[in-house]
Protein backbone atom coordinates (compact mmCIF):
# COMPACT_ATOMS: atom_id res chain seq x y z
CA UNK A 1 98.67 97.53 124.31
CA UNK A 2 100.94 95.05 124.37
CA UNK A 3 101.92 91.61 125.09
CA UNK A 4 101.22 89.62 128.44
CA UNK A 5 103.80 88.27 131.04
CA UNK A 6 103.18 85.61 133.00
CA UNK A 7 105.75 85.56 136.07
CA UNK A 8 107.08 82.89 138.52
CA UNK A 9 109.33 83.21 141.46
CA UNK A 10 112.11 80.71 139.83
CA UNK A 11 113.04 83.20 137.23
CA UNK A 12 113.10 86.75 139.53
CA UNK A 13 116.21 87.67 141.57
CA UNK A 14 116.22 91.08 143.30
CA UNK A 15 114.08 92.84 145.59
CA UNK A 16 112.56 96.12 145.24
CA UNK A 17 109.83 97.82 147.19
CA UNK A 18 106.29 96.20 146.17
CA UNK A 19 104.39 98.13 143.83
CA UNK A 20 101.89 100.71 144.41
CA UNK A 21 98.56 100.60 144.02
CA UNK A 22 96.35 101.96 141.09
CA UNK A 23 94.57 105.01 141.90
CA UNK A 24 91.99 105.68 138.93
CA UNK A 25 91.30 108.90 140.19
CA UNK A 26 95.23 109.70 139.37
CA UNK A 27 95.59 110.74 135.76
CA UNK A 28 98.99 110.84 134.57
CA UNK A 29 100.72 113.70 133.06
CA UNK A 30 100.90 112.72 129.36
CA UNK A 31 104.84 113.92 129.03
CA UNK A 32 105.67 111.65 132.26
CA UNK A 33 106.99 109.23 130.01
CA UNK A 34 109.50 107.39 132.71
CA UNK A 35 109.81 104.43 134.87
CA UNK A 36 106.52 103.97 137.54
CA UNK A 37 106.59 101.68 140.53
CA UNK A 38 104.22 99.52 138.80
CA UNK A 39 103.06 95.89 138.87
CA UNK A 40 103.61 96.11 134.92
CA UNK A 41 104.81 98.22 132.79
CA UNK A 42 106.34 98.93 128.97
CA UNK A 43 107.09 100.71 126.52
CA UNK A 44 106.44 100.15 122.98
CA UNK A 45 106.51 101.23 119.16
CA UNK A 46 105.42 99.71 115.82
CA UNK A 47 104.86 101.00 112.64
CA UNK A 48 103.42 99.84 109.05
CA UNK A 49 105.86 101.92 106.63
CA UNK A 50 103.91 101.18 103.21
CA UNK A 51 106.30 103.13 101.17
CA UNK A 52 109.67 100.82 102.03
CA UNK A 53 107.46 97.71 102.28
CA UNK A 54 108.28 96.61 106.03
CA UNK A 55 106.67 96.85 109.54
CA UNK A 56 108.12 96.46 112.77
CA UNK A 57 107.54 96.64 116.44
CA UNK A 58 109.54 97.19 119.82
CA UNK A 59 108.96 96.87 122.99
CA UNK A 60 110.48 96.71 126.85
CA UNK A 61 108.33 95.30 129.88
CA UNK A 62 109.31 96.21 133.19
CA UNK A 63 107.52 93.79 135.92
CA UNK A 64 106.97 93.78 139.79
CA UNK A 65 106.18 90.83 140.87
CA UNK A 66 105.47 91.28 144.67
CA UNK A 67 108.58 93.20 144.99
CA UNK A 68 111.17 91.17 142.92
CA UNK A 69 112.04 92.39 139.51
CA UNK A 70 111.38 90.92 136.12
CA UNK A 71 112.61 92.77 132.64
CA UNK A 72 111.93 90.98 129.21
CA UNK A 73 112.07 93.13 126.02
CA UNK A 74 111.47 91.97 122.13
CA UNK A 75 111.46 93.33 118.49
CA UNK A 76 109.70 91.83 115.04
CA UNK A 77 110.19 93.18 111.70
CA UNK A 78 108.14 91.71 108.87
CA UNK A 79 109.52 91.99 104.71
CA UNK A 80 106.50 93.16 102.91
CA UNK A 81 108.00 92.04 99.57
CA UNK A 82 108.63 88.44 100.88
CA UNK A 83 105.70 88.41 104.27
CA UNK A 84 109.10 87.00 105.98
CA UNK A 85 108.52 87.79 110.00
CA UNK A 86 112.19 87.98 112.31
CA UNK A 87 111.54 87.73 115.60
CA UNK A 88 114.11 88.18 118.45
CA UNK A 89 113.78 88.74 122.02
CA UNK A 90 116.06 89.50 125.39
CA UNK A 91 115.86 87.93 128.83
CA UNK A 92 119.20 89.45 130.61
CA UNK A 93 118.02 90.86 133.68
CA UNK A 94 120.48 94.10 133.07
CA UNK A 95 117.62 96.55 132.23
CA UNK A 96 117.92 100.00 133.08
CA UNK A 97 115.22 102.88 132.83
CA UNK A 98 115.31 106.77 133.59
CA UNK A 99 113.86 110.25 132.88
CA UNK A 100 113.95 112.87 132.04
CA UNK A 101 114.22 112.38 129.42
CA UNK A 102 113.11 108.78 128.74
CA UNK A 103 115.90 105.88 127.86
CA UNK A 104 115.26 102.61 128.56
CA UNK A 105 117.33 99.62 127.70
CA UNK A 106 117.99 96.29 128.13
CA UNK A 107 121.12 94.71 127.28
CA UNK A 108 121.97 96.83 124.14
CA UNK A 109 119.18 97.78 122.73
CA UNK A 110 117.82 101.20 124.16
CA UNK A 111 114.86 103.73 123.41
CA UNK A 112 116.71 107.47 123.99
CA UNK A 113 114.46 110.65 123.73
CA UNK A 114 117.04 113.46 123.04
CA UNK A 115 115.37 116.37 125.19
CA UNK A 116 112.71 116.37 127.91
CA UNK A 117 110.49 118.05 125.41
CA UNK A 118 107.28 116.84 124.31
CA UNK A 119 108.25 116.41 120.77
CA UNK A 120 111.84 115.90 121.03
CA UNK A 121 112.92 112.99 118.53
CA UNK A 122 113.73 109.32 120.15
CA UNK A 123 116.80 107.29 119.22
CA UNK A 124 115.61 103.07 118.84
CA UNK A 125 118.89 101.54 118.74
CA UNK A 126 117.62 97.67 119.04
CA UNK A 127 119.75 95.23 117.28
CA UNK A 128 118.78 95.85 113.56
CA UNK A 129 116.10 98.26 114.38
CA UNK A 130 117.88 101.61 114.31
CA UNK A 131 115.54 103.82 113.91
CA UNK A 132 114.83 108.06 114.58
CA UNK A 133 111.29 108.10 115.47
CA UNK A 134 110.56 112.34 115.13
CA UNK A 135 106.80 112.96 117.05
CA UNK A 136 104.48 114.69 115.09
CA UNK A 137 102.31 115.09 117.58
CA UNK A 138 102.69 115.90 121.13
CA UNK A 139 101.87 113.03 124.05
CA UNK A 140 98.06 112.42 125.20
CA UNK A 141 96.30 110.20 127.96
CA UNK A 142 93.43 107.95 126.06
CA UNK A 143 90.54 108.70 128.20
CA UNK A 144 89.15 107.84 130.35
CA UNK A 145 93.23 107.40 131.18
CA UNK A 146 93.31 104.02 131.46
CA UNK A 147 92.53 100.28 130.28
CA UNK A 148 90.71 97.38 131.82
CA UNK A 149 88.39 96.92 134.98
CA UNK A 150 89.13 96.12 138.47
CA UNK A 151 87.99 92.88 137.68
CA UNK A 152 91.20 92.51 135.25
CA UNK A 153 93.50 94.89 136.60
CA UNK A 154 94.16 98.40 135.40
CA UNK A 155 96.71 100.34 133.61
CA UNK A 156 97.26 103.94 133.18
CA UNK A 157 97.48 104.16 128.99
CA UNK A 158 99.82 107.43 127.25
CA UNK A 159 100.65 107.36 123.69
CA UNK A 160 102.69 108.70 121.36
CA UNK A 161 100.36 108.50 118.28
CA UNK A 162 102.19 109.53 115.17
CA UNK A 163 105.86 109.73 114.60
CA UNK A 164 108.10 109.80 111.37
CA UNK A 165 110.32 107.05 111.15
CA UNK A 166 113.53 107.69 109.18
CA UNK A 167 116.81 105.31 109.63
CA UNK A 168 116.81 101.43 108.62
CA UNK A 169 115.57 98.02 109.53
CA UNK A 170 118.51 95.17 109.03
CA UNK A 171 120.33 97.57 107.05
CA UNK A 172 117.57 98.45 104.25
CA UNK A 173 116.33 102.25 104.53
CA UNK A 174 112.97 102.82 106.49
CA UNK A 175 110.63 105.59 106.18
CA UNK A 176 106.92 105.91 107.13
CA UNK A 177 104.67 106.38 110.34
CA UNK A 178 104.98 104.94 114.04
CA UNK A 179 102.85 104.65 116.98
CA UNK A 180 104.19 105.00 120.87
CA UNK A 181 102.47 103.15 123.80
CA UNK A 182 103.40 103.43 127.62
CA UNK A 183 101.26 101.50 130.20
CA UNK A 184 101.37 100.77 133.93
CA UNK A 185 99.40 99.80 136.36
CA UNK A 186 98.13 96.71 138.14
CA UNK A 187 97.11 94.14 136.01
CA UNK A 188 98.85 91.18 135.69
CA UNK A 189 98.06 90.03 132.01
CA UNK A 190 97.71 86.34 130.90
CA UNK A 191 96.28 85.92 134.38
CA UNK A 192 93.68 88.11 134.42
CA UNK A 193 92.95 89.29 131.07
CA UNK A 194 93.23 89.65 127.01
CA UNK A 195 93.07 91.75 124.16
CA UNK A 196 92.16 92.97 120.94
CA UNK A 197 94.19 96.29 119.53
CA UNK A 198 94.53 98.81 117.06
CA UNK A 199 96.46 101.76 116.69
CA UNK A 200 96.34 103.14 112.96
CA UNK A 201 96.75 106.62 111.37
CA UNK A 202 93.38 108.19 108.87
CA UNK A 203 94.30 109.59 106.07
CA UNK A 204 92.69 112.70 107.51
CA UNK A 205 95.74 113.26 110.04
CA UNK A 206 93.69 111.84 112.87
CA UNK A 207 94.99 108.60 114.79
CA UNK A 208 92.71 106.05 116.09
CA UNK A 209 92.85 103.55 119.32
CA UNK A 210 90.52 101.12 119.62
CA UNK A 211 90.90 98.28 122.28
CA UNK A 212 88.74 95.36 123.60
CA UNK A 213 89.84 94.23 126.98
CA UNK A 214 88.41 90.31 127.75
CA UNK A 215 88.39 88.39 130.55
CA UNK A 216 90.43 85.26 129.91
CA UNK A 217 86.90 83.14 128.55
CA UNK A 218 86.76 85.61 126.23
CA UNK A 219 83.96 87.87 127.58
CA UNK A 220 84.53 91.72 126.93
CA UNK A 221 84.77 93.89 129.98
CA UNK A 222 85.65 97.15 128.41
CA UNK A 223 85.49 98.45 124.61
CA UNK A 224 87.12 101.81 124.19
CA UNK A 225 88.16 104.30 121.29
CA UNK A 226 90.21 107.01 121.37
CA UNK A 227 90.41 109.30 118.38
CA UNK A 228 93.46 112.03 118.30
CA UNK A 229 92.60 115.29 116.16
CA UNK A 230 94.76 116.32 113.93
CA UNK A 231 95.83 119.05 116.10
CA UNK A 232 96.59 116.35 118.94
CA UNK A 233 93.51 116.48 121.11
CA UNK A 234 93.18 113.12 122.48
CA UNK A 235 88.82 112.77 122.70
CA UNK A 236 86.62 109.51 123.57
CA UNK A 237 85.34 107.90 120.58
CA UNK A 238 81.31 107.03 121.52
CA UNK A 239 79.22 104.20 120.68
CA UNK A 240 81.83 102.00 119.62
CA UNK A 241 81.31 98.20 118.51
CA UNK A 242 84.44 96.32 116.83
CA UNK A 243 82.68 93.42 114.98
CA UNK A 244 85.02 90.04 114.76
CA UNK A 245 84.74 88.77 110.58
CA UNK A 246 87.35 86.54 109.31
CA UNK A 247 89.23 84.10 111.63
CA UNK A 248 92.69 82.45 110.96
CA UNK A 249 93.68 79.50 112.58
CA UNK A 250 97.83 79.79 112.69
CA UNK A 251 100.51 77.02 113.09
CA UNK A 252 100.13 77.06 116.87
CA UNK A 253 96.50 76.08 116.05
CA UNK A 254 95.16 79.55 117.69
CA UNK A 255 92.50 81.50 116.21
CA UNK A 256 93.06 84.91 115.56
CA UNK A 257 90.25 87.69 114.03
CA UNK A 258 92.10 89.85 111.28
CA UNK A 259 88.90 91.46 109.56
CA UNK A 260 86.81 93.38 111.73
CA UNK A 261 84.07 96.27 111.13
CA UNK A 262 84.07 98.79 113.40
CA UNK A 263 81.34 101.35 113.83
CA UNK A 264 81.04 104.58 116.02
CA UNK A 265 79.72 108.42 116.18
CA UNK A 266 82.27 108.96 114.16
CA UNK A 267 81.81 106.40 111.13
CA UNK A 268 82.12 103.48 109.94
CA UNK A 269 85.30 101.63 108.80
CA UNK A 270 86.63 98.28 107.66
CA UNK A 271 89.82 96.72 109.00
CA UNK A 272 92.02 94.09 107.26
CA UNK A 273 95.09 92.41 108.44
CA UNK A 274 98.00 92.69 105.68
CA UNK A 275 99.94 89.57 106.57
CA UNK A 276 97.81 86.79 107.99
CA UNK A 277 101.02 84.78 109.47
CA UNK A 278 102.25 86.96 112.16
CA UNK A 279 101.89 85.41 114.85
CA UNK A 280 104.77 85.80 117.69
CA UNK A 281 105.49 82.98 120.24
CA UNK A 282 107.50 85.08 123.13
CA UNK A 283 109.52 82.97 125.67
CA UNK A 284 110.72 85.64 127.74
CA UNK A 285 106.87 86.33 128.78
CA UNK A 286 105.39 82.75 127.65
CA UNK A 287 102.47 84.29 125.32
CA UNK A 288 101.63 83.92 122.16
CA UNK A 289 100.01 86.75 120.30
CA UNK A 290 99.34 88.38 116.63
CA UNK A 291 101.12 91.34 115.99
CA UNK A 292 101.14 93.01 112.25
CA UNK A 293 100.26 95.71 109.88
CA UNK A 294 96.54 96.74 109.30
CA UNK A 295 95.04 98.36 106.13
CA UNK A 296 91.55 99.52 106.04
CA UNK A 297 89.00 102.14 104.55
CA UNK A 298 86.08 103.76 105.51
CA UNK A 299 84.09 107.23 106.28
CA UNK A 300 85.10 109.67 109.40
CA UNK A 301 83.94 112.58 110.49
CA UNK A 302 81.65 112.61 107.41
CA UNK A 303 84.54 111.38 104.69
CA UNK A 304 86.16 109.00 102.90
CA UNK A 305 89.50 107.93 104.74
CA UNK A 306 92.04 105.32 103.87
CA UNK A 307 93.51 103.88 107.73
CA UNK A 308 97.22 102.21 108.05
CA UNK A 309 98.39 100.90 111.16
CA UNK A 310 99.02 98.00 113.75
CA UNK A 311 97.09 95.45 115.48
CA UNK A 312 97.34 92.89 118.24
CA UNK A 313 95.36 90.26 119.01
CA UNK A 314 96.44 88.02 122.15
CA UNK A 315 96.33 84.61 121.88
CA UNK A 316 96.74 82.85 125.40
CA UNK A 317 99.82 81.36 127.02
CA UNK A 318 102.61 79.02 125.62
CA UNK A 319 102.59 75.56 126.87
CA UNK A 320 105.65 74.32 128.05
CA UNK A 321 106.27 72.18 124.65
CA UNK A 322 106.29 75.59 123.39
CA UNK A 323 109.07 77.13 125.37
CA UNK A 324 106.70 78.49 127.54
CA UNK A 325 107.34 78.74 131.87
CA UNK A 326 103.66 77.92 132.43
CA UNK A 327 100.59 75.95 131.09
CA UNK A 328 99.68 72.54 130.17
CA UNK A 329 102.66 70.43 128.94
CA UNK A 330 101.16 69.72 125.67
């Protein structure tokens, strides 16, 4: 799930047809990884690589806002041996998507899967992200296909759940696990809605999405978990509850949760943020938000599991003092 864009007219040029509507009755294919005539849209990958010590995420955001374009598109890489966070973003409106198969860039950082093939490898070539990102899994739809409510808005939700990450990250070797999200639809986020996400690997070989969509006082509308088997069955997760524990209050002065117990059919398991300052102010969309690597430990399917992942936790909109296009001046 990623981060939220809040548009205005002064910074959109062209014109393209308006976006269409969301259909929930419409599942997407889960291989249709390319460019939708969408209200928003993106594309995005992180991964918590324990063995080299770093995480890092990507992503590209593709916006219609009533028929004039918008493109924004941003990276962070955090040094586990020093918890120092890099964070760089692009607002050039020269963004370019297609498929098949999928490459998307802006500027010159691009996303390049080498073959229409479900598991073909993807090339991230993003400034000093470069990065082969090999799926180990085929491509799934998290049921029920989608997130939010029509109260919030709606997007279609297709994931890429574990990939192997070989290459380097500002010139020092990589190597772990990596996570793919693409999501379009018609919510306009920051304006309608927020978020609390995870998308970690089990030790089992299983991957896990969980995701609390909120309404922008903070009431949840929608709590959903998707669990993909080992053999890449994407299934529902039932009963879920994600249970906020430890808050930290960051620089900004926003609160973010980074210990949470989570409980389902499935079992029981304890979530922990790695790095507690990692929070990312974003200009080109005017949010601020927590994005970082997750450890955690617990029982699935009947056994012990050790979980490693991401989270993001969405902390409101930038005031103008911060950079931001919108909100209160102070």
């Amino acid at each position: 799930m990623k981060r939220l864009l809040w548009l205005a007219p002064m910074v959109l040029t062209a014109c393209v047809p308006r976006a269409a509507a969301f259909d929930p009755a419409k599942m997407p294919d889960p291989a249709a990884l390319g460019p939708n005539n969408a209200v928003t849209e993106w594309w995005y990958v992180s991964g918590y690589l324990p063995e080299t010590k770093q995480a890092f995420h990507w992503a590209q955001f593709k916006v219609n806002y009533k028929g004039i374009p918008y493109f924004a598109s941003h990276l962070a890489m955090t040094d586990l041996n020093t918890d120092k966070v890099t964070f760089l973003e692009q607002g050039q409106q020269d963004a370019k998507f297609s498929f098949p198969p999928l490459k998307v860039s802006q500027g010159d950082w691009t996303l390049t899967q080498s073959a229409n093939a479900p598991t073909a490898p993807f090339k991230l070539d993003a400034g000093p992200l470069q990065l082969t990102l090999t799926p180990q899994k085929g491509p799934v739809v998290h049921p029920p296909g989608y997130s939010g409510t029509p109260e919030t808005g709606q997007l279609y939700y297709q994931s890429v759940t574990r990939l192997a990450v070989s290459g380097t990250i500002e010139g020092q070797p990589a190597s772990g696990t990596a996570w793919f999200d693409h999501q379009w639809g018609d919510q306009q986020p920051g304006r309608d809605s927020l978020w609390d996400w995870f998308g970690v690997h089990l030790s089992d070989g299983s991957d896990l999405m969980l995701y609390r969509v909120k309404k922008l006082d903070g009431t949840v509308v929608q709590l959903a978990g998707s669990e993909v088997s080992p053999d890449g069955v994407a299934r529902a997760v039932g009963n879920v509850t994600m249970t906020p524990q430890r808050t930290w209050v960051s620089p900004s002065g926003r609160g973010y949760t980074l210990d949470w117990k989570v409980s389902s059919d499935r079992g029981d398991l304890t979530l922990s943020a790695i790095n507690d300052s990692q929070e990312l102010l974003s200009k080109t969309t005017s949010i601020a938000y927590w994005e970082g690597p997750i450890t955690g430990s617990g029982t699935w399917g009947g056994a012990a599991v050790k979980v490693e992942g991401m989270g993001e936790f969405v902390g409101g909109v930038l005031t103008k003092a911060e950079g931001g296009l919108f909100g209160s001046k102070e």
